[in-house]
N, C-alpha and C. Protein backbone atom coordinates (compact mmCIF):
# COMPACT_ATOMS: atom_id res chain seq x y z
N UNK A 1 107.42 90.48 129.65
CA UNK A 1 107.60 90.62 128.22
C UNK A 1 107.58 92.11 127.86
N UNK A 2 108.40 92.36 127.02
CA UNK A 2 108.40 94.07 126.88
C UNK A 2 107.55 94.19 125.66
N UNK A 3 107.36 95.66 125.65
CA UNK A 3 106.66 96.63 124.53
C UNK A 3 107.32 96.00 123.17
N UNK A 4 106.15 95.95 122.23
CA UNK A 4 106.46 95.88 120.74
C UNK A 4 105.49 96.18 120.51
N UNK A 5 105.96 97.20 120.20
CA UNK A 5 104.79 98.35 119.20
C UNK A 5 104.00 97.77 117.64
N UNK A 6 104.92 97.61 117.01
CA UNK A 6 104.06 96.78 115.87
C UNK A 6 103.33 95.76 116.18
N UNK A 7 103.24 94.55 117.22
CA UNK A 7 102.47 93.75 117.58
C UNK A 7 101.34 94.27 118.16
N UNK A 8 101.47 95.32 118.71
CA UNK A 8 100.65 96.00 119.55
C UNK A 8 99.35 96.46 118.78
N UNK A 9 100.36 97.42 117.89
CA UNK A 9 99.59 98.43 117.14
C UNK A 9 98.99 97.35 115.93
N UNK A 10 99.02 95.97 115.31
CA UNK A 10 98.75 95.39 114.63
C UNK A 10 97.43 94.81 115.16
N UNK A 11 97.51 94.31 116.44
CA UNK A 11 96.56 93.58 117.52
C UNK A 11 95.35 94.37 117.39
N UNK A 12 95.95 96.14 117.66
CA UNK A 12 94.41 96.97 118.34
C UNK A 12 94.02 97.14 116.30
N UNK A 13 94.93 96.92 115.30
CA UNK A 13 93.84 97.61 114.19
C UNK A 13 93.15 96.38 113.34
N UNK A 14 93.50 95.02 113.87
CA UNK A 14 92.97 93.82 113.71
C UNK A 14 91.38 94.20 114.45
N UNK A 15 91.65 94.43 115.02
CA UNK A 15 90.32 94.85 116.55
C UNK A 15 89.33 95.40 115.41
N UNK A 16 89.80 97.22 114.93
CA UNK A 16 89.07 97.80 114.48
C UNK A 16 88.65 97.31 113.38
N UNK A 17 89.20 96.42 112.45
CA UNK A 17 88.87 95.98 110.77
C UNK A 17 88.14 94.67 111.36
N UNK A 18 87.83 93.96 112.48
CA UNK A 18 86.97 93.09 112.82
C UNK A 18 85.38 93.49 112.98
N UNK A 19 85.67 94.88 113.31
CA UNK A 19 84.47 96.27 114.12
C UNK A 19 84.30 96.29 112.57
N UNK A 20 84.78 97.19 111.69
CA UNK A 20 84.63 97.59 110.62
C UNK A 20 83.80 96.46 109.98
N UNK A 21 84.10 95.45 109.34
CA UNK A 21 83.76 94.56 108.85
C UNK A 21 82.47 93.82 109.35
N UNK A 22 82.18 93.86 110.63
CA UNK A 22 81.10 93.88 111.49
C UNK A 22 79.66 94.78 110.66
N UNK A 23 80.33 95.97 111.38
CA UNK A 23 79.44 96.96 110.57
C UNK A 23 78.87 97.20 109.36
N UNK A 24 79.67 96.74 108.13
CA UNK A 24 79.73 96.57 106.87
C UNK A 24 78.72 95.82 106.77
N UNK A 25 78.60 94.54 107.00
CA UNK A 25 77.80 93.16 106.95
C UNK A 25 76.55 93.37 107.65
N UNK A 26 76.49 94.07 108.66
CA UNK A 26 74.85 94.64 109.50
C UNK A 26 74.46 96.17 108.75
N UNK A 27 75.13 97.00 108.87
CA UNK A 27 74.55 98.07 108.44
C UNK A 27 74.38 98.49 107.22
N UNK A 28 75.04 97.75 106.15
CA UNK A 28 75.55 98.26 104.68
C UNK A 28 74.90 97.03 103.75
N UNK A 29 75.35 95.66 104.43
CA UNK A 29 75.15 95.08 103.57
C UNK A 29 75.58 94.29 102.45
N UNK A 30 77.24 94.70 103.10
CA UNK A 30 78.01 94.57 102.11
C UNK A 30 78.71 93.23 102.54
N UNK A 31 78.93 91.86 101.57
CA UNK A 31 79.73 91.09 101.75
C UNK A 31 80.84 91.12 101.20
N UNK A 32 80.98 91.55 99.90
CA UNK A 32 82.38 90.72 99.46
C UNK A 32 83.74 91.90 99.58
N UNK A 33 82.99 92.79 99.75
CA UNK A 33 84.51 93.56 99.92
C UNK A 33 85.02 93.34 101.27
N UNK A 34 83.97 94.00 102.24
CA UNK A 34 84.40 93.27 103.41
C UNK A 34 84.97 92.47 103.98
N UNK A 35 84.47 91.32 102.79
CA UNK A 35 85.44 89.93 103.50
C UNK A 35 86.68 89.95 103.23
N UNK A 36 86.80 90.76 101.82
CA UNK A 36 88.53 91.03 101.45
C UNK A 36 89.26 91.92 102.57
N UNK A 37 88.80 92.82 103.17
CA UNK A 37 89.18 93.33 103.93
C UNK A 37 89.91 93.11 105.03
N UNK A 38 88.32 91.72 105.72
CA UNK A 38 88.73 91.30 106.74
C UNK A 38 89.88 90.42 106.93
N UNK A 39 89.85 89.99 105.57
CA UNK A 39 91.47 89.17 105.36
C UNK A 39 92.47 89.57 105.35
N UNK A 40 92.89 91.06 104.74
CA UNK A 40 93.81 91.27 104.58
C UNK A 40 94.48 92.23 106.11
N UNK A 41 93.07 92.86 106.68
CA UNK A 41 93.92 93.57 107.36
C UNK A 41 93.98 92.62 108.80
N UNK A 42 93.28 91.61 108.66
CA UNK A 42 93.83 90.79 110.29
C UNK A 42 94.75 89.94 109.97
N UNK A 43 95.07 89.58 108.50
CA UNK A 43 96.38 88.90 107.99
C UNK A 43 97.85 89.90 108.34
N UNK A 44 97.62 91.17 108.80
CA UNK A 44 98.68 91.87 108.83
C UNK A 44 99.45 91.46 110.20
N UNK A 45 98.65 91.53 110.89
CA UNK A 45 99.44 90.95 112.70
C UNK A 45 99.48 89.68 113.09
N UNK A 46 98.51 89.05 112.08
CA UNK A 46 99.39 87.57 112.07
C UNK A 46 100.28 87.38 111.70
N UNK A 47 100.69 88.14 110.68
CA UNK A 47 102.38 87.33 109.82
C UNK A 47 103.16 88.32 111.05
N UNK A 48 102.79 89.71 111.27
CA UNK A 48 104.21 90.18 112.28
C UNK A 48 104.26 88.86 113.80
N UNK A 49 102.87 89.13 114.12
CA UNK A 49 102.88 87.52 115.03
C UNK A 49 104.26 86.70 114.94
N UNK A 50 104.02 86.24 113.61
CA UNK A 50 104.66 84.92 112.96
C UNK A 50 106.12 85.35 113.40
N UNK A 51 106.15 86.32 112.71
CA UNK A 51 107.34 87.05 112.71
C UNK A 51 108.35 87.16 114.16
N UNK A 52 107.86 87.13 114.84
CA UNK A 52 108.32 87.56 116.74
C UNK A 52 109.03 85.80 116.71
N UNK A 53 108.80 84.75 116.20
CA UNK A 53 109.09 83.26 116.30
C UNK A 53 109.75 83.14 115.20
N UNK A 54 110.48 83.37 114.13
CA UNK A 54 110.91 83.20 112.88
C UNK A 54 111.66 82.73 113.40
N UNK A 55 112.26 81.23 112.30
CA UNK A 55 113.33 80.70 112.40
C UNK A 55 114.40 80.84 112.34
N UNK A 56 114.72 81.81 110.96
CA UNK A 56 115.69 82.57 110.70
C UNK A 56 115.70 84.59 110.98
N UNK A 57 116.72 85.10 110.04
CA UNK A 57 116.57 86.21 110.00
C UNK A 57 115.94 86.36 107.90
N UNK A 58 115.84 85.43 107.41
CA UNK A 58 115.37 85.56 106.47
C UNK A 58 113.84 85.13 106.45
N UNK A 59 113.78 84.22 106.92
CA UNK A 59 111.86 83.80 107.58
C UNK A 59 111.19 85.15 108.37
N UNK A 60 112.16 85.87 108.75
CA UNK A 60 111.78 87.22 109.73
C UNK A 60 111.53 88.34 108.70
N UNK A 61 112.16 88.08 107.86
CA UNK A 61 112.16 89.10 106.82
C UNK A 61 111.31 89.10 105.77
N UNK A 62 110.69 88.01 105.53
CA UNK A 62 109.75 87.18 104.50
C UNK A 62 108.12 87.37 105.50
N UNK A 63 108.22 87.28 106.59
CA UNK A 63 106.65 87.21 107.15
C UNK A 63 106.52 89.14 107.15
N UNK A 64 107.23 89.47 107.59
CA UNK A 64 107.49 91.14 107.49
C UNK A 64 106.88 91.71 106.61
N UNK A 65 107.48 91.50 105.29
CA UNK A 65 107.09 91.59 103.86
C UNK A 65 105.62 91.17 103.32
N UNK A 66 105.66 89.76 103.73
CA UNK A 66 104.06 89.66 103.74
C UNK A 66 103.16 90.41 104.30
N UNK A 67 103.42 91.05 105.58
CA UNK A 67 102.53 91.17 106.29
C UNK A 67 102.60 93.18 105.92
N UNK A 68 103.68 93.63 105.60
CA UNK A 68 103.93 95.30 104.35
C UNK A 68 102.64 94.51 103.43
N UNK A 69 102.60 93.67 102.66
CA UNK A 69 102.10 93.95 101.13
C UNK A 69 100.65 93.58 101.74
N UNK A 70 100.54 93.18 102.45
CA UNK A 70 99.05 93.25 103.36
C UNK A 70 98.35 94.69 103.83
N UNK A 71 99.04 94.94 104.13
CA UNK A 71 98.98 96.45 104.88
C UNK A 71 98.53 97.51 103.41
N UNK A 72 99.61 97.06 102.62
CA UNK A 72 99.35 97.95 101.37
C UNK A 72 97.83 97.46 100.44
N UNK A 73 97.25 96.12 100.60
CA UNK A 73 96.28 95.62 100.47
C UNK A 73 95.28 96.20 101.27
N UNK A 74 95.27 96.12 102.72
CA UNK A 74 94.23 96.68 103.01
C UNK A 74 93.96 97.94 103.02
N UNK A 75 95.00 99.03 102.86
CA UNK A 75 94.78 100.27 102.17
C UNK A 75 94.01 100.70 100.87
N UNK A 76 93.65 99.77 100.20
CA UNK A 76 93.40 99.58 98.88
C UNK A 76 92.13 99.63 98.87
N UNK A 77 91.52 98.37 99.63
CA UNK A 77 90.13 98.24 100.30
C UNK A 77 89.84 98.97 101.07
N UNK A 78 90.17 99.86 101.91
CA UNK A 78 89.56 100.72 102.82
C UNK A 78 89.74 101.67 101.92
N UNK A 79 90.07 102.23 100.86
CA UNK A 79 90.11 103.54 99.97
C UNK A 79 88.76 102.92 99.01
N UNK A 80 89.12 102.23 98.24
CA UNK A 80 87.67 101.23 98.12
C UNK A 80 85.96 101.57 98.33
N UNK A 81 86.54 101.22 99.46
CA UNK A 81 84.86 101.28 100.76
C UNK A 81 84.85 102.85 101.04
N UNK A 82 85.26 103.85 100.65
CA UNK A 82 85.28 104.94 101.09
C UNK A 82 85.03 105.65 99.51
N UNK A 83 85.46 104.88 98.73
CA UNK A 83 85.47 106.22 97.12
C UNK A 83 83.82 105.18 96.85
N UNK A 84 83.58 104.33 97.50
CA UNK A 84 82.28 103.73 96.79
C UNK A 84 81.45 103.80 98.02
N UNK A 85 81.60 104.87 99.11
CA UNK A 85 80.52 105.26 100.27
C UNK A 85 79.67 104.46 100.30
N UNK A 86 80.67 103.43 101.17
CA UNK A 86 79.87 102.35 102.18
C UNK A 86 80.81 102.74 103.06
N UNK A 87 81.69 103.71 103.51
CA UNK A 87 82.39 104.01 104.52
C UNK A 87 82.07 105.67 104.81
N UNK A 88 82.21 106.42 105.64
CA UNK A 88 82.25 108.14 105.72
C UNK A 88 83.71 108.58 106.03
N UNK A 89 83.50 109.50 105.12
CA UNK A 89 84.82 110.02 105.47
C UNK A 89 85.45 110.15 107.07
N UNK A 90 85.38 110.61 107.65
CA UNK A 90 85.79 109.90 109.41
C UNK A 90 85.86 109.03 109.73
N UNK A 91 85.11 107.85 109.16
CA UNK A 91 85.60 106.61 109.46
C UNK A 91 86.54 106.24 108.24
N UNK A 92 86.50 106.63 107.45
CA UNK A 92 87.95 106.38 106.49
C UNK A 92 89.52 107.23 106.69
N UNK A 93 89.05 108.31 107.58
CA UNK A 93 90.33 108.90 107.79
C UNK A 93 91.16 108.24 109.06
N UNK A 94 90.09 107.89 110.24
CA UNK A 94 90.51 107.33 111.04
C UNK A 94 91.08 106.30 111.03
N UNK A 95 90.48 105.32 110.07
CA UNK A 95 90.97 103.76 110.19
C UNK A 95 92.46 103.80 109.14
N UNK A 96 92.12 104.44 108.14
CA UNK A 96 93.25 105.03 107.14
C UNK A 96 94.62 105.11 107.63
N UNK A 97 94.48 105.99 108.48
CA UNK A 97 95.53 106.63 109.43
C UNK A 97 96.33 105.43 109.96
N UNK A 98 95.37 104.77 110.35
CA UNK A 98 96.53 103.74 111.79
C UNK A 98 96.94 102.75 110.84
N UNK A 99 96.52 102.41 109.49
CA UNK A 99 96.73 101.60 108.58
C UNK A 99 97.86 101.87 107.57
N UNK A 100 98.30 103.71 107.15
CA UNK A 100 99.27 104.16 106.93
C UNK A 100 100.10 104.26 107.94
N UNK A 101 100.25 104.34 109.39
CA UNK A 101 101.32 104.19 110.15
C UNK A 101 101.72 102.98 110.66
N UNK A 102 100.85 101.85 110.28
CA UNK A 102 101.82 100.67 110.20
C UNK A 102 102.10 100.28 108.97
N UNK A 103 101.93 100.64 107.68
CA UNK A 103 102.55 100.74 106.71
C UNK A 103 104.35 101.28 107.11
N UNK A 104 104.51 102.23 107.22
CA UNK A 104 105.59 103.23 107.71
C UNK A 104 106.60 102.23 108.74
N UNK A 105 105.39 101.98 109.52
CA UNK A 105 106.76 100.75 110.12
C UNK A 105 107.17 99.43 110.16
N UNK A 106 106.37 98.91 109.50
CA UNK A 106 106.96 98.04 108.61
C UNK A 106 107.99 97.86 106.78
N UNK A 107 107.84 99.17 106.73
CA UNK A 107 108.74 99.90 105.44
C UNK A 107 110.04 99.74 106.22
N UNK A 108 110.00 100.43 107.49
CA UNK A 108 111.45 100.33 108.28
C UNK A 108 111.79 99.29 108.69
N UNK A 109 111.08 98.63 109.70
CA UNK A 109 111.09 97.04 109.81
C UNK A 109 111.94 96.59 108.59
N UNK A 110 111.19 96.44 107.36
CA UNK A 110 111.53 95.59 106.04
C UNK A 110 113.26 96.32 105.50
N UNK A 111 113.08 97.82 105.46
CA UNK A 111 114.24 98.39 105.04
C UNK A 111 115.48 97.53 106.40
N UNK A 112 115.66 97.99 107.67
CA UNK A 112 116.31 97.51 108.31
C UNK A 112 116.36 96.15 108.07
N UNK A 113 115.69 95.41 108.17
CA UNK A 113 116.54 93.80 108.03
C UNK A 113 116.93 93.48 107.22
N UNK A 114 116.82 94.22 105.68
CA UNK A 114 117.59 93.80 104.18
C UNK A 114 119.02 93.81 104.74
N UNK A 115 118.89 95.77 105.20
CA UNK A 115 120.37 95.68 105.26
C UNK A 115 121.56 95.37 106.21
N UNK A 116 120.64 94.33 107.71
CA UNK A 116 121.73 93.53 108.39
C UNK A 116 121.45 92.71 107.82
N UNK A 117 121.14 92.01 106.80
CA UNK A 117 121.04 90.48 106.30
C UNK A 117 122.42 90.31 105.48
């Protein structure tokens, strides 16, 4: 099976927002943002998941999208947990980061399949 980077890169930041959210709940204390968190950002590599099996090229394009406005969700919450320091800045730049660069490719992802559709 070959390289796919967005599955990839979705898999390892599912990993970290599982860690994150971990931490949150033992060290902080915090439930409910967290749990939004944990939804949205392990909801992101499930729908690309989904996505690798789509029925169509419009079902491909629709889990995609879901799984962008997820991404842009859990950006939201991790800015969140960081302007209301239950996060440190290093751990908000870090996790930030890999969360804006799959933003970025799934923008392309989403841009490219509009326009072979």
């Amino acid at each position: 099976m070959k390289d796919n980077v967005i599955i990839d890169k979705t898999l390892e930041f599912s990993i970290r927002i599982v860690n994150l959210y971990k931490y949150l709940c033992k060290e902080q204390s915090e439930f409910v943002l967290s749990k939004q968190l944990l939804r949205s950002g392990t909801s992101i590599g499930a729908n690309v998941r989904e996505a690798e099996h789509a029925q169509s090229k419009a079902d491909f394009l629709n889990k995609n999208n879901i799984a962008l406005k997820e991404a842009n969700e859990t950006c939201y919450w991790l800015e969140l947990l960081h302007r209301t320091e239950y996060i440190t800045t290093t751990m908000y730049d870090s996790i930030f980061a890999d969360c804006e660069e799959i933003l970025k490719i799934l923008i392309s992802i989403v841009k490219t399949s509009k326009q072979n559709n």
